[in-house]
N, C-alpha and C. Protein backbone atom coordinates (compact mmCIF):
# COMPACT_ATOMS: atom_id res chain seq x y z
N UNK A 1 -28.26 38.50 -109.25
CA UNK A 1 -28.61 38.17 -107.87
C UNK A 1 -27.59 37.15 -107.35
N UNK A 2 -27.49 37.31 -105.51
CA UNK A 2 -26.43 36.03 -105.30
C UNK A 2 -26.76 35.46 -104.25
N UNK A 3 -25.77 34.57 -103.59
CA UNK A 3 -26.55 33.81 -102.79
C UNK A 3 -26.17 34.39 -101.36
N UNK A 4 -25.60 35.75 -101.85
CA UNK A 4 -25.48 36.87 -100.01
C UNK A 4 -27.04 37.03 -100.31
N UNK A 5 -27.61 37.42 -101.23
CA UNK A 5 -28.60 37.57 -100.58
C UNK A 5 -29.77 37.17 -100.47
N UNK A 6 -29.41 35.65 -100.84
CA UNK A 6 -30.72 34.63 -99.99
C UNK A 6 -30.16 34.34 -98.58
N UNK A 7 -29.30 34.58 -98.38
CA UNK A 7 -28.40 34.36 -96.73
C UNK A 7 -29.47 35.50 -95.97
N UNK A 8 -29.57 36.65 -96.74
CA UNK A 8 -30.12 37.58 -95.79
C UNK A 8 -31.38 37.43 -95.89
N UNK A 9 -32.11 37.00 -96.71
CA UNK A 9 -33.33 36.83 -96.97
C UNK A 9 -33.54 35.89 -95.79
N UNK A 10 -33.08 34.75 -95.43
CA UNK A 10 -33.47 34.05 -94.75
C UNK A 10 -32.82 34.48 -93.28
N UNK A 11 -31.93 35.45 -92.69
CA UNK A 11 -31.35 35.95 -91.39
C UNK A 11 -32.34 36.65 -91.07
N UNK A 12 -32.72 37.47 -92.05
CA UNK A 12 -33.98 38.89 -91.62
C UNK A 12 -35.14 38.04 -91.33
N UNK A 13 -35.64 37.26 -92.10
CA UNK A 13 -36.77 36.16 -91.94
C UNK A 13 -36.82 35.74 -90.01
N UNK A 14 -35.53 35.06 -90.26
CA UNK A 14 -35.56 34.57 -88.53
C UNK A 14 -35.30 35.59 -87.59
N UNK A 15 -34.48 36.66 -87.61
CA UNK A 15 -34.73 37.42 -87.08
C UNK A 15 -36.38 38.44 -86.92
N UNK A 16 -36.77 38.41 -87.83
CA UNK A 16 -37.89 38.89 -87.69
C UNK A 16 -39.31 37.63 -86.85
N UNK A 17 -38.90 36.36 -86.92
CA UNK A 17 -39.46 35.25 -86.70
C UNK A 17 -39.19 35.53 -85.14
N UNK A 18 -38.12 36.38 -84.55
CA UNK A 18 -38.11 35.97 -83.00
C UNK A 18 -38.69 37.19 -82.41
N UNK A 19 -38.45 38.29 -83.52
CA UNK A 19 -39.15 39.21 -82.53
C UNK A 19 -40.84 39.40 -82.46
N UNK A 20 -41.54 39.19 -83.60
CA UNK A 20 -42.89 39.47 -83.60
C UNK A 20 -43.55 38.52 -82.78
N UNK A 21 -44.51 39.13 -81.99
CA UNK A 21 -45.47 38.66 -81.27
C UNK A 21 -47.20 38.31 -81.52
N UNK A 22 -47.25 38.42 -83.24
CA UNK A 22 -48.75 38.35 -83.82
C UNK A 22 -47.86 37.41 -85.12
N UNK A 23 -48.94 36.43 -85.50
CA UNK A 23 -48.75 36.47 -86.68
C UNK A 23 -50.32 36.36 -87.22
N UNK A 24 -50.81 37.06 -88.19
CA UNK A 24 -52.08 37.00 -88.65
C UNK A 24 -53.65 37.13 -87.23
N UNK A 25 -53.65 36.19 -86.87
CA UNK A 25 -54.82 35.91 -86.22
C UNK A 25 -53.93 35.93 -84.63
N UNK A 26 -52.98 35.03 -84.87
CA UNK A 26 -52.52 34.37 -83.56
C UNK A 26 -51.81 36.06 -82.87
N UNK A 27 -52.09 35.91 -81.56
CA UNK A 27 -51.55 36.77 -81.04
C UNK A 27 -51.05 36.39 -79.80
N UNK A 28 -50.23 37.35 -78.93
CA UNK A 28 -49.47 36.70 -77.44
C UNK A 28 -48.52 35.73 -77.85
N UNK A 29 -47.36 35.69 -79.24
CA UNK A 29 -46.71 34.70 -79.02
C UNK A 29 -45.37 34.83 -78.61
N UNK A 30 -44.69 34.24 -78.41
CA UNK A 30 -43.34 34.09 -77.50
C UNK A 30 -42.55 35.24 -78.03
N UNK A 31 -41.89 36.17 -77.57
CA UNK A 31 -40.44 36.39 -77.97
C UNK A 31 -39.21 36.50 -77.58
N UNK A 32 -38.45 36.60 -78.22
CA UNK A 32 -36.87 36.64 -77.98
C UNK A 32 -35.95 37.70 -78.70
N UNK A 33 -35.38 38.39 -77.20
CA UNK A 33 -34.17 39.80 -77.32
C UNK A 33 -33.81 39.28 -78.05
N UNK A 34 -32.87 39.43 -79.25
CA UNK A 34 -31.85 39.67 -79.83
C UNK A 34 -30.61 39.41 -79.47
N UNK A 35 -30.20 39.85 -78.08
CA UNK A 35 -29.01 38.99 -77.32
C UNK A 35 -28.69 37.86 -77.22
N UNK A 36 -30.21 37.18 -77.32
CA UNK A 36 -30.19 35.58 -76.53
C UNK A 36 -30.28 34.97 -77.81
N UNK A 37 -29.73 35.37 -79.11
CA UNK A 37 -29.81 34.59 -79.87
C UNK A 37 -28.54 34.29 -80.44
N UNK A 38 -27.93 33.13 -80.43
CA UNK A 38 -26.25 32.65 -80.96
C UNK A 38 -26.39 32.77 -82.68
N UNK A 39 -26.10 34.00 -83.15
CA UNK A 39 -25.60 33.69 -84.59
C UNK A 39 -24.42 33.11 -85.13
N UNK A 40 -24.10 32.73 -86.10
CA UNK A 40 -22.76 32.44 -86.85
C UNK A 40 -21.48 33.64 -86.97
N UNK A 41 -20.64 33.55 -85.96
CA UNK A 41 -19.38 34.11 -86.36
C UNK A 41 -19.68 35.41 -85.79
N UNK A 42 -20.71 35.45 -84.45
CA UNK A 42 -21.06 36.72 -83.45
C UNK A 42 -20.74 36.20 -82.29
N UNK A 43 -20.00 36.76 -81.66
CA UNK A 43 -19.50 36.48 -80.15
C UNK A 43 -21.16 36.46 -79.51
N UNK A 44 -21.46 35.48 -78.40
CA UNK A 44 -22.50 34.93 -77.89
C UNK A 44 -22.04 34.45 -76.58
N UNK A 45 -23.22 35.22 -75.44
CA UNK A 45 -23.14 34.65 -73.69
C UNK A 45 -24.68 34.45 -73.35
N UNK A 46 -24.97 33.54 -73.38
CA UNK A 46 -26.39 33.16 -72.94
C UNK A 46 -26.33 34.03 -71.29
N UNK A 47 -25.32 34.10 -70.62
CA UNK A 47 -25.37 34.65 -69.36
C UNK A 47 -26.33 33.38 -68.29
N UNK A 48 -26.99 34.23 -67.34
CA UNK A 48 -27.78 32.93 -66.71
C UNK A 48 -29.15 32.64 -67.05
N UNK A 49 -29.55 33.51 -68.75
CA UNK A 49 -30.95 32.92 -68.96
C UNK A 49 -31.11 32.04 -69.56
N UNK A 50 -32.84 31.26 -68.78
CA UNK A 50 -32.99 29.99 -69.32
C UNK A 50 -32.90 29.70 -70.63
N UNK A 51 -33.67 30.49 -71.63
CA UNK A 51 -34.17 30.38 -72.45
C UNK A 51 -33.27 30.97 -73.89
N UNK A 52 -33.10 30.40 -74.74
CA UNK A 52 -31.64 30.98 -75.44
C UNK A 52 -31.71 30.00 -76.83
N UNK A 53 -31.45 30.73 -78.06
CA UNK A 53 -31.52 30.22 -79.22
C UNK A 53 -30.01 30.16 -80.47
N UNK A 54 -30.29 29.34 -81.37
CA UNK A 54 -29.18 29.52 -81.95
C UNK A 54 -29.74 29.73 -83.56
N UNK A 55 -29.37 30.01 -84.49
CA UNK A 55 -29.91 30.08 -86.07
C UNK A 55 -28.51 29.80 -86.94
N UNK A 56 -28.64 28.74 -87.43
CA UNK A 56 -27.60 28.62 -89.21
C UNK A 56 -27.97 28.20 -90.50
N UNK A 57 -27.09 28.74 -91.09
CA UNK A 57 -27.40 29.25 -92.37
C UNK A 57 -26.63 28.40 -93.10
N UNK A 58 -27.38 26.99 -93.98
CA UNK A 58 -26.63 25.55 -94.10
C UNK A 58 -27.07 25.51 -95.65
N UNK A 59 -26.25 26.02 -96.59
CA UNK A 59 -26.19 25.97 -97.87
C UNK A 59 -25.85 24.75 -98.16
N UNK A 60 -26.52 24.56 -99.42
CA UNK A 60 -25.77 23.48 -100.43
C UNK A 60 -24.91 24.14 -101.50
N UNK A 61 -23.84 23.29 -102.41
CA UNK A 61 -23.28 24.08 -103.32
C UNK A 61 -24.23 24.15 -104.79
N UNK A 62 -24.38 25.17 -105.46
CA UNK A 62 -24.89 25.34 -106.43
C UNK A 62 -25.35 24.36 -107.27
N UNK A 63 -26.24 24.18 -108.09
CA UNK A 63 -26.10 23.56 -109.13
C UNK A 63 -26.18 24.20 -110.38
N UNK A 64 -26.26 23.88 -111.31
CA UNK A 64 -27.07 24.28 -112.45
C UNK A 64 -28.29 23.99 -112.94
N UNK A 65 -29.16 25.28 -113.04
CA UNK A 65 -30.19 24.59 -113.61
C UNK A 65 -30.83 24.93 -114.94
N UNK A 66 -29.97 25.34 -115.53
CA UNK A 66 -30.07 25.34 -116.81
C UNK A 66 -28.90 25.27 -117.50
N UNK A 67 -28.65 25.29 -118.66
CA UNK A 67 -27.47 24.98 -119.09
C UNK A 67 -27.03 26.08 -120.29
N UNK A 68 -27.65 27.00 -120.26
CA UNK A 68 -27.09 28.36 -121.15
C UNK A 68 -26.68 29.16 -120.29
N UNK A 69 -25.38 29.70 -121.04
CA UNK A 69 -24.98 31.04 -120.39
C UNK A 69 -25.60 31.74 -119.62
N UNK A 70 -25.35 32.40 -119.11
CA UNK A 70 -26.45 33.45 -118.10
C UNK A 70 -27.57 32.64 -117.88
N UNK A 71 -27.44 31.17 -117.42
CA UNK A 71 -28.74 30.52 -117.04
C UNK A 71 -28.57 30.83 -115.62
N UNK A 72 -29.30 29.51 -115.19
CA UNK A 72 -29.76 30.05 -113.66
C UNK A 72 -29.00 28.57 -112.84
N UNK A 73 -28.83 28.92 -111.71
CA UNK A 73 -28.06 28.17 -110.99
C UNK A 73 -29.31 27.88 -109.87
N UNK A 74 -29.20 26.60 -109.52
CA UNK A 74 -30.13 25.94 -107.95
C UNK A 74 -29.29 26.24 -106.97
N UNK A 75 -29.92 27.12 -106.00
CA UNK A 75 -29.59 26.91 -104.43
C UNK A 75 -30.47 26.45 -103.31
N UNK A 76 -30.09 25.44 -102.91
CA UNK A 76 -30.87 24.82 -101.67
C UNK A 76 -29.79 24.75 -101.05
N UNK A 77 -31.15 24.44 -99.35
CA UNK A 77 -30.39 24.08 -98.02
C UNK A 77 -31.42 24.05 -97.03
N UNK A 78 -30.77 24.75 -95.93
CA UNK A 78 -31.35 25.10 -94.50
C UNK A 78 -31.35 26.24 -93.95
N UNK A 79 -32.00 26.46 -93.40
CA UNK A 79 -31.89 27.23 -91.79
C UNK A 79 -31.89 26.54 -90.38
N UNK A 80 -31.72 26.44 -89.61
CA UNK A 80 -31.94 25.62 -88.46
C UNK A 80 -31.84 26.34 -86.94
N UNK A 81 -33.15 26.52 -86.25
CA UNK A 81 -33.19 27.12 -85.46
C UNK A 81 -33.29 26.21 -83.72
N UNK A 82 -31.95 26.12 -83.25
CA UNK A 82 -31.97 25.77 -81.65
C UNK A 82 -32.34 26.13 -81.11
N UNK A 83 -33.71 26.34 -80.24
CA UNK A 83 -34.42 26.30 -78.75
C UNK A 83 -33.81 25.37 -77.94
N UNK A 84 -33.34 26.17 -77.30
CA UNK A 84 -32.35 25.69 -75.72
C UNK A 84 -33.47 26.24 -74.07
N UNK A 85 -33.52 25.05 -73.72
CA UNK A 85 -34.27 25.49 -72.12
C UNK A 85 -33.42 24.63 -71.40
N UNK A 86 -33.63 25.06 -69.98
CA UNK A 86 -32.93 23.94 -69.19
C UNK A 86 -33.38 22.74 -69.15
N UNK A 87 -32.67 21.65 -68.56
CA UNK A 87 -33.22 20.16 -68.67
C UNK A 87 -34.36 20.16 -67.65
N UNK A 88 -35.29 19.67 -67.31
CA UNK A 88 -36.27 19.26 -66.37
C UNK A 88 -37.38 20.39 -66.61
N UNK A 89 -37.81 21.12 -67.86
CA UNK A 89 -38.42 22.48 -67.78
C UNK A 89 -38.73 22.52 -68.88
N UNK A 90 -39.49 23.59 -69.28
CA UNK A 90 -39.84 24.31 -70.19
C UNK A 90 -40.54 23.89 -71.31
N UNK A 91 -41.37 22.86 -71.20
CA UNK A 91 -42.16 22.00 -72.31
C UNK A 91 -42.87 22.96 -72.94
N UNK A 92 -43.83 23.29 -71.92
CA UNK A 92 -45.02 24.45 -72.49
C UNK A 92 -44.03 25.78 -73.25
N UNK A 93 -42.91 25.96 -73.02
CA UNK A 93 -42.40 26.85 -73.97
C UNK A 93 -41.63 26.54 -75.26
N UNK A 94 -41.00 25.18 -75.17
CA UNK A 94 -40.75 24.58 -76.45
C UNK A 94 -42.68 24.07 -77.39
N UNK A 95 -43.55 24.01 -76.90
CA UNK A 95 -44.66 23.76 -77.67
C UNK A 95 -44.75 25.08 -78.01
N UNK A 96 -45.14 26.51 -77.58
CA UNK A 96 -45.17 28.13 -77.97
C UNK A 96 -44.29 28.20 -79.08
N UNK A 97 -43.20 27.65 -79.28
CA UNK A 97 -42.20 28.24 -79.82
C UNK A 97 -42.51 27.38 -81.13
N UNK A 98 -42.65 26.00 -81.06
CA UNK A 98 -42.87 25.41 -82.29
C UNK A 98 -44.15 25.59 -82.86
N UNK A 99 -44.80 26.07 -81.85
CA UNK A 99 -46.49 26.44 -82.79
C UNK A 99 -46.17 27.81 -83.74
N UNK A 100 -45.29 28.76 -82.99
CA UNK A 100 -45.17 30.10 -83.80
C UNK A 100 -44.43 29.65 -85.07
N UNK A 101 -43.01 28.65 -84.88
CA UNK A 101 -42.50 28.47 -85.98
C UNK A 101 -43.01 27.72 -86.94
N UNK A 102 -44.28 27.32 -86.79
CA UNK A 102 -44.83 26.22 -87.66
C UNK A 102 -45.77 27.64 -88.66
N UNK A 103 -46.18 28.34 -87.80
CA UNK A 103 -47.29 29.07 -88.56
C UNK A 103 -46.57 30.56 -88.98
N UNK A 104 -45.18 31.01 -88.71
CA UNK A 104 -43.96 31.72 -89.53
C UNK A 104 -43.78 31.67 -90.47
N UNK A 105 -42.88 29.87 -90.57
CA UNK A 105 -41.86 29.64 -91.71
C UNK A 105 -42.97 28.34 -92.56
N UNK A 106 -43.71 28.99 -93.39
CA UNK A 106 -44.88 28.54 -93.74
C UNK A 106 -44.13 27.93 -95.78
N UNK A 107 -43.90 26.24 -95.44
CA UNK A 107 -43.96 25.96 -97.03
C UNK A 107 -44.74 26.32 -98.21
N UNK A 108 -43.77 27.39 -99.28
CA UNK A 108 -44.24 27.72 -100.25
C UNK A 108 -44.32 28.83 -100.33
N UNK A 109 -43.79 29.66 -99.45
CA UNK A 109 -44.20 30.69 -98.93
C UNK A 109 -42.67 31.35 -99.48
N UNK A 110 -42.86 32.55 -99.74
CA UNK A 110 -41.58 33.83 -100.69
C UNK A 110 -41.17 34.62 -100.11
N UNK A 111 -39.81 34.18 -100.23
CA UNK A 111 -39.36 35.91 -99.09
C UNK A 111 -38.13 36.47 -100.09
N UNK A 112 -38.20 37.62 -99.91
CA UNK A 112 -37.12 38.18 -101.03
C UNK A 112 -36.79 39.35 -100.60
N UNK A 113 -35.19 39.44 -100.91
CA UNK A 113 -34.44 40.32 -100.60
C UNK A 113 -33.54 41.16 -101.73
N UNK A 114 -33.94 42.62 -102.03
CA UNK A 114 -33.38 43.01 -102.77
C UNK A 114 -33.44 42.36 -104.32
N UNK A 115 -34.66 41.95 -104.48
CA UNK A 115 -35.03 41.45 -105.52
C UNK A 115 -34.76 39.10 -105.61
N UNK A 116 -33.91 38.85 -105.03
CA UNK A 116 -33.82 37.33 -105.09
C UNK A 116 -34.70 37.05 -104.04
N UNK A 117 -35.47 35.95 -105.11
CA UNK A 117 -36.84 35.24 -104.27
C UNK A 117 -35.91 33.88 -103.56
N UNK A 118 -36.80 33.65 -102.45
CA UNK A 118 -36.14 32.38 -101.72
C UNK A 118 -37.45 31.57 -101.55
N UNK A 119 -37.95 30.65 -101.94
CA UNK A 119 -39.08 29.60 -101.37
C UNK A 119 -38.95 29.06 -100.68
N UNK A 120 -39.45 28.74 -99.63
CA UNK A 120 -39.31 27.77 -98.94
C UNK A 120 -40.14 26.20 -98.72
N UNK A 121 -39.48 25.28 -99.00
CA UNK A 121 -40.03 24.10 -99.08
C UNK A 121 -40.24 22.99 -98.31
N UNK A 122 -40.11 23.21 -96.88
CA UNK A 122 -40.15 22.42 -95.73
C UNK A 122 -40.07 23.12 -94.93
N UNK A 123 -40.80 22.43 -93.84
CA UNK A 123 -40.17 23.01 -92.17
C UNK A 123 -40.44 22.16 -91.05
N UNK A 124 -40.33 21.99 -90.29
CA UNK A 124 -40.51 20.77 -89.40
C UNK A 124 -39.51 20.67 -88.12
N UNK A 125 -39.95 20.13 -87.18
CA UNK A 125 -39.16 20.65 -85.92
C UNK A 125 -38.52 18.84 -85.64
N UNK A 126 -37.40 18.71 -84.85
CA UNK A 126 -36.76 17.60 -84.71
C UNK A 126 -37.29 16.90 -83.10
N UNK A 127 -37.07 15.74 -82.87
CA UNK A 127 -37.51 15.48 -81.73
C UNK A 127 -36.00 16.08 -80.36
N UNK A 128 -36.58 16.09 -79.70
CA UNK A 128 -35.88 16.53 -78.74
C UNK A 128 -34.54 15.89 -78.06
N UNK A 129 -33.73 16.49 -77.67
CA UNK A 129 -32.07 16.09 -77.15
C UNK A 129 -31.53 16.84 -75.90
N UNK A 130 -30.96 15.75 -75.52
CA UNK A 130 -30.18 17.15 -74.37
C UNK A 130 -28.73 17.28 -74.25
N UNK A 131 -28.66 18.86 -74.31
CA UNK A 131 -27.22 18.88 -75.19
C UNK A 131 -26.33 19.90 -73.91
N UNK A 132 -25.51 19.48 -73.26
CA UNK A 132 -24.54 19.73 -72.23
C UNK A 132 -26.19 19.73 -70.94
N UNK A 133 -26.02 21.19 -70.41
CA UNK A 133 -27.24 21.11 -69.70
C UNK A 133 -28.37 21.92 -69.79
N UNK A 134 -28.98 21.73 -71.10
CA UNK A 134 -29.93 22.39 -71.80
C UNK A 134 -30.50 21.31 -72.63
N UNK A 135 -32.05 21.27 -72.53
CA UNK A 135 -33.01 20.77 -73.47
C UNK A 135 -33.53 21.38 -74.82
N UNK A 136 -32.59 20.61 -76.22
CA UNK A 136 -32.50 21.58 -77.01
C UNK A 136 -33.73 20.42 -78.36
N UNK A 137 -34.62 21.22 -79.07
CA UNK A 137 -35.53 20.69 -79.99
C UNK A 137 -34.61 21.94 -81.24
N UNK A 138 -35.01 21.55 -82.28
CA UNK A 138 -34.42 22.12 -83.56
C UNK A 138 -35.42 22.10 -84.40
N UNK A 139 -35.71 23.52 -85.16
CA UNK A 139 -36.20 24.01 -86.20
C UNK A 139 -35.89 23.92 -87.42
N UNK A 140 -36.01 23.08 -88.59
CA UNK A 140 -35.37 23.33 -89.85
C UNK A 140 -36.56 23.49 -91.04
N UNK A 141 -35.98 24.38 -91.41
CA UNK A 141 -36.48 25.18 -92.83
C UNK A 141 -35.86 24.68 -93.84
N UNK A 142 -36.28 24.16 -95.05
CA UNK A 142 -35.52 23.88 -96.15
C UNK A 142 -36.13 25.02 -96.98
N UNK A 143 -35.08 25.51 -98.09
CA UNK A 143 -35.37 26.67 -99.07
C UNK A 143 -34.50 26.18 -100.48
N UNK A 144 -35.03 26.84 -101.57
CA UNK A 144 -34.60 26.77 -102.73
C UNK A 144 -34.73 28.09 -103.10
N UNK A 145 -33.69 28.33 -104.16
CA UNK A 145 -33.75 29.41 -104.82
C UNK A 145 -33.10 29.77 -105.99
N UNK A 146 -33.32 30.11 -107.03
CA UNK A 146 -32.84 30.19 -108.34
C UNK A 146 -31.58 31.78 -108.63
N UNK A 147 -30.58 31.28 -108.62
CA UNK A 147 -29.61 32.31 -109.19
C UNK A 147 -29.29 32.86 -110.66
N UNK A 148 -29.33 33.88 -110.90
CA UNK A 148 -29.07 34.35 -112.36
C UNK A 148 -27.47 33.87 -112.30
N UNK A 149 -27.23 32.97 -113.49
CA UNK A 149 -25.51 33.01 -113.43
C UNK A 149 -25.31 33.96 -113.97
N UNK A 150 -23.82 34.63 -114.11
CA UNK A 150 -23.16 35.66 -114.54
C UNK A 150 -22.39 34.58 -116.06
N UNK A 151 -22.67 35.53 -116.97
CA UNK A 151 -21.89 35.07 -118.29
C UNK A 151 -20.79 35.82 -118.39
N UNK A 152 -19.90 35.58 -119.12
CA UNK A 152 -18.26 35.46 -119.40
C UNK A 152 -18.25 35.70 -120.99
C-alpha cells in the first residue's frame, strides 16, 4: 500500500463531502458543483460566484513505525478545507457548512481506498479571516495511517 492512496482516500472523501446532501438522519444539507471547488495543481475560476471552496492535501513525511523489514511506516497530516463567501455575508452558510463538516469528517472514523485504511483523528474548523475579498473559515481533518514498507 502507498501513500497515493491515502491521498485518494482522503480527495474522494471530500469530494464526496461536497456533493451529498443527507448524511444519516440530517437531510437538506448544503452543496457544492464541483467547479467551485479549487483543487491542487487544477486550473480554478471561481467566476462571479459567491460561494467557492478550496481542499489540500498536507502530508507529513513518513516515519517508521516499526523497525523490521517490511514493517510499517506512520503517515500523518491534513486535509484542509476553505469556505470562501463574500465579506459582509454569508454566516448562516458558513454555520451549514461547518455543521455538515462536523457530522462528515467524523474522528475515528475509516476510510479506505483500494485496500489502505486512513483514520481519522481530528477535525475542527478555524476561526474566521478575511482573505483578499472573501470571508474565509477553514476545515481541518487530521489523519493517520499505517504503510506496509517495501523490503529490499
Amino acid at each position: 500500500m502507498s501513500s497515493i492512496q491515502v491521498r485518494r482516500a482522503l480527495v474522494d472523501a471530500a469530494e464526496n463531502f461536497f456533493a451529498v446532501d443527507s448524511i444519516g438522519a440530517l437531510t437538506g444539507l448544503p452543496t457544492l458543483d464541483a467547479e467551485l471547488v479549487a483543487w491542487e495543481n487544477r486550473f480554478f475560476d471561481k467566476g462571479d460566484n459567491p460561494l467557492w471552496a478550496s481542499v489540500f492535501y498536507i502530508p507529513n513525511v513518513p516515519s517508521p513505525y516499526s523497525v523490521s523489514k517490511g514493517g510499517l511506516d506512520l503517515l500523518s497530516g491534513y486535509i484542509q478545507i476553505d469556505f470562501n463567501v463574500p465579506l459582509d455575508s454569508g454566516e448562516e452558510t458558513m454555520i451549514a457548512w461547518e455543521s455538515k463538516a462536523k457530522s462528515f469528517f467524523v474522528p475515528a472514523d475509516n476510510l479506505v481506498f483500494e485496500g489502505q485504511g486512513v483514520i481519522l483523528t481530528e477535525a475542527g474548523i478555524s476561526a474566521g479571516r478575511q482573505v483578499e475579498n472573501h470571508y474565509r473559515k477553514s476545515f481541518t481533518v487530521a489523519f493517520r495511517s499505517y504503510l506496509q514498507r517495501t523490503s529490499s
